[in-house]
PDB file of N, CA and C in Angstrom:
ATOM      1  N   UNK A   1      -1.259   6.632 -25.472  1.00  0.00           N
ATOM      2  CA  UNK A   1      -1.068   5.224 -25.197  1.00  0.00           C
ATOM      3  C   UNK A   1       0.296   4.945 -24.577  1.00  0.00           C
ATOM      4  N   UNK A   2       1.479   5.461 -24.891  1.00  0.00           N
ATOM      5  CA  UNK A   2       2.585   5.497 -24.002  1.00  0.00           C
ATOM      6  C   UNK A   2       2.264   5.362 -22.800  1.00  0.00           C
ATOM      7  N   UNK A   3       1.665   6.046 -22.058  1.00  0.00           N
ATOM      8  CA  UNK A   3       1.603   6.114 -20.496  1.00  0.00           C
ATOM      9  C   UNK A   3       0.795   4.766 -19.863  1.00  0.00           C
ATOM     10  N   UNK A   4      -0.128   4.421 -20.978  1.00  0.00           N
ATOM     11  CA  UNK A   4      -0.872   2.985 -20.172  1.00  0.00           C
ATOM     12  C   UNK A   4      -0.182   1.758 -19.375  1.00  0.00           C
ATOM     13  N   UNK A   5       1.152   1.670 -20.243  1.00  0.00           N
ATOM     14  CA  UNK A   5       2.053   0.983 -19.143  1.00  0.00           C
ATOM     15  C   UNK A   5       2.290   1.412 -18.059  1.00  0.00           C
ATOM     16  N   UNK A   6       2.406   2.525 -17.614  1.00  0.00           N
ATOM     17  CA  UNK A   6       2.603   3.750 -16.309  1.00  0.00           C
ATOM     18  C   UNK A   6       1.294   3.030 -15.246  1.00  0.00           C
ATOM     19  N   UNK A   7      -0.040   3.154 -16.057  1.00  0.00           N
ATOM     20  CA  UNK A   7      -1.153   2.800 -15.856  1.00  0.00           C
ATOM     21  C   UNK A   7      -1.331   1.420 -15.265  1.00  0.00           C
ATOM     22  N   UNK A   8      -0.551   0.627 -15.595  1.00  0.00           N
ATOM     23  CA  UNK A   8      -0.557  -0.659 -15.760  1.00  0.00           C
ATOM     24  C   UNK A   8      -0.024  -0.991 -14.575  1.00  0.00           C
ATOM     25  N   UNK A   9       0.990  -0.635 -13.901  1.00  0.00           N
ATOM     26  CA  UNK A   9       2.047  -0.608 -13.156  1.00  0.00           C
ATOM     27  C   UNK A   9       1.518   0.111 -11.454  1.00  0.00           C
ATOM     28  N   UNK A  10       0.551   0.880 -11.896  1.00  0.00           N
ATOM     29  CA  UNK A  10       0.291   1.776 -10.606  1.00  0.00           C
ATOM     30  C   UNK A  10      -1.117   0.631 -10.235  1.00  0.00           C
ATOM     31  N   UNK A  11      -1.808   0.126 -11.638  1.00  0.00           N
ATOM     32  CA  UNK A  11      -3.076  -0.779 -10.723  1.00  0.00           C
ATOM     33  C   UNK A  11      -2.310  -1.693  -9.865  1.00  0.00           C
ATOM     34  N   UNK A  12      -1.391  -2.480 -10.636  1.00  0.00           N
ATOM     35  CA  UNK A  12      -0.827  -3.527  -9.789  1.00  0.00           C
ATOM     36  C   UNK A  12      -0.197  -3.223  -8.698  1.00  0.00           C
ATOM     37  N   UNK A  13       0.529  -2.153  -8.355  1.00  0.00           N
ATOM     38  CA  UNK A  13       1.338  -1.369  -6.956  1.00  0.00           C
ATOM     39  C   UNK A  13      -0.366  -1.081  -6.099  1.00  0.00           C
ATOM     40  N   UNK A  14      -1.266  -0.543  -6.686  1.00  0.00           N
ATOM     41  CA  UNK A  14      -2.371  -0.504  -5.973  1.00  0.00           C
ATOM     42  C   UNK A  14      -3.036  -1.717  -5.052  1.00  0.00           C
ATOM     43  N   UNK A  15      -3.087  -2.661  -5.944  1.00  0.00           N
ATOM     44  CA  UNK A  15      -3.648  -3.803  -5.569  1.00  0.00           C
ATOM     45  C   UNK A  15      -3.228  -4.700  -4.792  1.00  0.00           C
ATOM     46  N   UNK A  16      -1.857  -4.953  -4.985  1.00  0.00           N
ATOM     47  CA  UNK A  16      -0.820  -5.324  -3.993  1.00  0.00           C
ATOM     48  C   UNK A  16      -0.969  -4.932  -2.482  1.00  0.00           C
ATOM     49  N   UNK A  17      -0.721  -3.358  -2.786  1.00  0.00           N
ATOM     50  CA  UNK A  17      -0.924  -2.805  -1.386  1.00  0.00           C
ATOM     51  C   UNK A  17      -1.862  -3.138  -0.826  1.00  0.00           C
ATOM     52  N   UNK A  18      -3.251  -2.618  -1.617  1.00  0.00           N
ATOM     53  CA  UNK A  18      -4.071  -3.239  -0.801  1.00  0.00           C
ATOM     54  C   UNK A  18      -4.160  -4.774  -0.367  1.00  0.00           C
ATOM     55  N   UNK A  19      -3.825  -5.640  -0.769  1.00  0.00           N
ATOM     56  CA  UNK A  19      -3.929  -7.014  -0.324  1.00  0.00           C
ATOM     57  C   UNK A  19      -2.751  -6.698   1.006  1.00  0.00           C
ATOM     58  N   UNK A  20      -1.466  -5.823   0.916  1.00  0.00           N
ATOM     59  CA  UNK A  20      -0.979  -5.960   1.943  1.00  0.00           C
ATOM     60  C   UNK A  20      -1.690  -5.652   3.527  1.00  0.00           C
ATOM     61  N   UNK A  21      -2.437  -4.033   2.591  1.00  0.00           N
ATOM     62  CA  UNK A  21      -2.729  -3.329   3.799  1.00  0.00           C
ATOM     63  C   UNK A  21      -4.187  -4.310   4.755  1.00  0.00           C
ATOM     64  N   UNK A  22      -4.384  -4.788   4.204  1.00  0.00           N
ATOM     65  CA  UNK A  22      -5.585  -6.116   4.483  1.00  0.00           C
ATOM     66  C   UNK A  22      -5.401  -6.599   5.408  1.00  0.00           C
ATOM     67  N   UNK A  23      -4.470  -7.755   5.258  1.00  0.00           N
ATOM     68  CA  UNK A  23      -3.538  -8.248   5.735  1.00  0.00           C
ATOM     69  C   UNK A  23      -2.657  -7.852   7.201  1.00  0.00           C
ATOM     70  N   UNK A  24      -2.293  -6.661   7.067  1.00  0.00           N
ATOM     71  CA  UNK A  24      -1.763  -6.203   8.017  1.00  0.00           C
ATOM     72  C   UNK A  24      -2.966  -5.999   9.538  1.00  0.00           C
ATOM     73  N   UNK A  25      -4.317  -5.093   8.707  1.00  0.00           N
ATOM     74  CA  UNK A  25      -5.140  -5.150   9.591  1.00  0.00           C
ATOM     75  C   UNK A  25      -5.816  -6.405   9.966  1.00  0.00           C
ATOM     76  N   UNK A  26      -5.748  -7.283   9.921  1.00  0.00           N
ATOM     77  CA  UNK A  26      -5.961  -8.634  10.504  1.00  0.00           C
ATOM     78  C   UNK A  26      -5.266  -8.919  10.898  1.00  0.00           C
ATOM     79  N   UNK A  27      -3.768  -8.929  10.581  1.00  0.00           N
ATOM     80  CA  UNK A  27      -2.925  -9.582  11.728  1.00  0.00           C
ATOM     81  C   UNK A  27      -3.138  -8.167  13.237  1.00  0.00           C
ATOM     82  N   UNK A  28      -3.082  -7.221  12.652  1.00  0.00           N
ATOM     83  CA  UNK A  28      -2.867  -6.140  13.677  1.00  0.00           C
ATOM     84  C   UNK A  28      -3.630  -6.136  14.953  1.00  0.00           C
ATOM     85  N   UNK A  29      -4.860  -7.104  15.009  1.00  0.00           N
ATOM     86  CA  UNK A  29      -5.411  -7.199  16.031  1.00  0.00           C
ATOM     87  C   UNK A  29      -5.137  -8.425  16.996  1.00  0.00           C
ATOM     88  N   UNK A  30      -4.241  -9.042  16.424  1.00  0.00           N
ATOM     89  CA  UNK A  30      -3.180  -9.796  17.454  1.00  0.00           C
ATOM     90  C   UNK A  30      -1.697  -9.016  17.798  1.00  0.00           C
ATOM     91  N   UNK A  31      -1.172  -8.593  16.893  1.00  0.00           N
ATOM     92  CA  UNK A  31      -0.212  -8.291  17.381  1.00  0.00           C
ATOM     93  C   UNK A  31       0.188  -6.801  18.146  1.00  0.00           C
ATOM     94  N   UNK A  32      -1.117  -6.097  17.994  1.00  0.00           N
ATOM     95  CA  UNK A  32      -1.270  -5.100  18.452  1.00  0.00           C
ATOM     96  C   UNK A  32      -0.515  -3.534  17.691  1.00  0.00           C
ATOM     97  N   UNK A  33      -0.823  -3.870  16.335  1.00  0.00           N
ATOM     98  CA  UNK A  33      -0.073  -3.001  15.933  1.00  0.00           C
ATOM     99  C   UNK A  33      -1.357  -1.563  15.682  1.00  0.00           C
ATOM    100  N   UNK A  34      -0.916  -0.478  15.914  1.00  0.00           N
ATOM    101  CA  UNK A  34      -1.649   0.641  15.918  1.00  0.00           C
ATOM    102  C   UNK A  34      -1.703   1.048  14.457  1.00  0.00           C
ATOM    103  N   UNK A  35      -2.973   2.011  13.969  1.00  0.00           N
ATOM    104  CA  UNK A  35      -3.308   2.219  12.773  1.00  0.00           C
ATOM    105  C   UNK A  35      -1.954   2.880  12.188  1.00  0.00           C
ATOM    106  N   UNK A  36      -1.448   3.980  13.295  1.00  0.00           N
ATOM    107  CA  UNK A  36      -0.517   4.501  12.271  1.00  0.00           C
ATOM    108  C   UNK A  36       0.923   3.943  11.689  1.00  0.00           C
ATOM    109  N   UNK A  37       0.819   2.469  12.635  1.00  0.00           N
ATOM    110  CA  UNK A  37       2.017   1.629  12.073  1.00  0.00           C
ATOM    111  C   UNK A  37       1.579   1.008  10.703  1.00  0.00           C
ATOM    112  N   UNK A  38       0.716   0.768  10.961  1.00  0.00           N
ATOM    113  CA  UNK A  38      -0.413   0.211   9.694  1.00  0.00           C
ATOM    114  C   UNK A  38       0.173   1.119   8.445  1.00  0.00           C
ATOM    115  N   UNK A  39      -0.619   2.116   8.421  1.00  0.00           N
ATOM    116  CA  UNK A  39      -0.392   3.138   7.460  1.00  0.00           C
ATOM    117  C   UNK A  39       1.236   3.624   7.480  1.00  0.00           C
ATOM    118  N   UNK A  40       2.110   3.457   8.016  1.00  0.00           N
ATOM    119  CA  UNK A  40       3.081   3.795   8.123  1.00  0.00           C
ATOM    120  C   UNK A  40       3.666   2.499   6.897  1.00  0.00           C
ATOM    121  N   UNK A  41       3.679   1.418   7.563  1.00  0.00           N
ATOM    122  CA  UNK A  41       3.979   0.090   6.840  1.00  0.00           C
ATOM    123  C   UNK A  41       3.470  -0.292   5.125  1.00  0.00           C
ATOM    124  N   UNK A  42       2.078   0.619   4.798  1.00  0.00           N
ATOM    125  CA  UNK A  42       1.945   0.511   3.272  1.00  0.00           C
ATOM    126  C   UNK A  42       2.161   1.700   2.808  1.00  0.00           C
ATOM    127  N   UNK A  43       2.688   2.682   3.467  1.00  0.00           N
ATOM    128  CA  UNK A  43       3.503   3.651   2.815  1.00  0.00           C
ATOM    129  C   UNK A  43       4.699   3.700   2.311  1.00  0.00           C
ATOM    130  N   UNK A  44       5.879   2.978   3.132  1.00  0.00           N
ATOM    131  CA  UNK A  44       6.818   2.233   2.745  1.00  0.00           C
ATOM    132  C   UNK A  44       6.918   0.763   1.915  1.00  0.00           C
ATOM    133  N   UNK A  45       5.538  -0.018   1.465  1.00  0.00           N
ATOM    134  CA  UNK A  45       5.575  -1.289   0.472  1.00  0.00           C
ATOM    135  C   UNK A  45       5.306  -0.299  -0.495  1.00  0.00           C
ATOM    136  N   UNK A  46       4.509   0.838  -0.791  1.00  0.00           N
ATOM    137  CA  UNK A  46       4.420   1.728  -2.206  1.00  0.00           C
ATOM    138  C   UNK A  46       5.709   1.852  -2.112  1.00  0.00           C
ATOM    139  N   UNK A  47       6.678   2.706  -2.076  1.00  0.00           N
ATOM    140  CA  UNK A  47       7.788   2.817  -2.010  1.00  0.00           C
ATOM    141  C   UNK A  47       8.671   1.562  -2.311  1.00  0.00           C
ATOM    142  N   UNK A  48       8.557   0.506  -1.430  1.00  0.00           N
ATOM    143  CA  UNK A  48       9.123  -0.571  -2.093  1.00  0.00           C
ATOM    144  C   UNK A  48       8.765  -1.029  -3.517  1.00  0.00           C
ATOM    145  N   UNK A  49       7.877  -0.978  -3.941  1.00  0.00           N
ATOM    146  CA  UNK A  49       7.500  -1.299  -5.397  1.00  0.00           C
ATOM    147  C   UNK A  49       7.581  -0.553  -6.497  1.00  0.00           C
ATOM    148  N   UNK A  50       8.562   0.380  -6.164  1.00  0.00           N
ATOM    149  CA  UNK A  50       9.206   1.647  -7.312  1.00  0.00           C
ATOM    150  C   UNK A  50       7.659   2.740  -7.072  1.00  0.00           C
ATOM    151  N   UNK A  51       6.713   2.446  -6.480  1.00  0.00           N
ATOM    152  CA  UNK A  51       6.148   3.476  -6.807  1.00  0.00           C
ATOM    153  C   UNK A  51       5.670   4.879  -5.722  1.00  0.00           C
ATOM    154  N   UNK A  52       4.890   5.831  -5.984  1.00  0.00           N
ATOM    155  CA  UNK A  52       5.154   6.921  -4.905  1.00  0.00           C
ATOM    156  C   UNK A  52       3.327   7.540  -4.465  1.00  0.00           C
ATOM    157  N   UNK A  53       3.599   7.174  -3.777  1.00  0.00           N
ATOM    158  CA  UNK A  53       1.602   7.999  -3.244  1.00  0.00           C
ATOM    159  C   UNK A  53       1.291   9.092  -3.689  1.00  0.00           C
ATOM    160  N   UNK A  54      -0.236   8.778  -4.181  1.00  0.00           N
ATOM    161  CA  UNK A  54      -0.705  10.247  -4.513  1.00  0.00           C
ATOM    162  C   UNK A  54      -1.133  11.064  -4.053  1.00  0.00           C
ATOM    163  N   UNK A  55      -1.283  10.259  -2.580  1.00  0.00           N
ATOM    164  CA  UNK A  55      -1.730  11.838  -1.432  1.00  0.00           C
ATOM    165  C   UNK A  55      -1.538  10.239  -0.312  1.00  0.00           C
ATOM    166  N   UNK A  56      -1.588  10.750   0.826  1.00  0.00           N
ATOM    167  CA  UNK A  56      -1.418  10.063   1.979  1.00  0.00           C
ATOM    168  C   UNK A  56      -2.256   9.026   2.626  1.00  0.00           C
ATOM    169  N   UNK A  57      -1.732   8.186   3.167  1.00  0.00           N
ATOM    170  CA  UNK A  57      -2.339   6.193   3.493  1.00  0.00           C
ATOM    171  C   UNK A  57      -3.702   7.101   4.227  1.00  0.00           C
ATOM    172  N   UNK A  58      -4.810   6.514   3.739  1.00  0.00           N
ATOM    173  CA  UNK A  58      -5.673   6.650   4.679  1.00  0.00           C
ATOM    174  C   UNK A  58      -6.803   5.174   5.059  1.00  0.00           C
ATOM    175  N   UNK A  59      -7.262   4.912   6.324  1.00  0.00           N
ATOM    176  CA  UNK A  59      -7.291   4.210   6.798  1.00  0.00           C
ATOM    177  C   UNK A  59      -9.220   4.480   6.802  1.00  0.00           C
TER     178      UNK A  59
END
């Protein structure tokens, strides 16, 4: 049970992202941003939110 806070912490860094990475791809088709800026951009908001990927942005 210790770790469920750990647990707790990675849904919400999850969920986040995803609402970011959402987000991004809708704006991205105006502003023309390419997938791997995309994925580049919620690789660095994990990172911003103290937390670290468990294998790499995939699209």
């Amino acid at each position: 049970m210790e770790n469920l806070n750990d647990w707790k912490k990675a849904g919400e860094i999850a969920a986040e992202t995803r609402d970011y990475g959402k987000s991004l791809l809708e704006k991205g088709f105006s502003e023309k941003l390419s997938l791997l800026d995309v994925t580049e951009k919620i690789e660095a908001r994990i990172f911003q939110l103290k937390g670290k990927p468990a294998f790499p942005v995939q699209i």
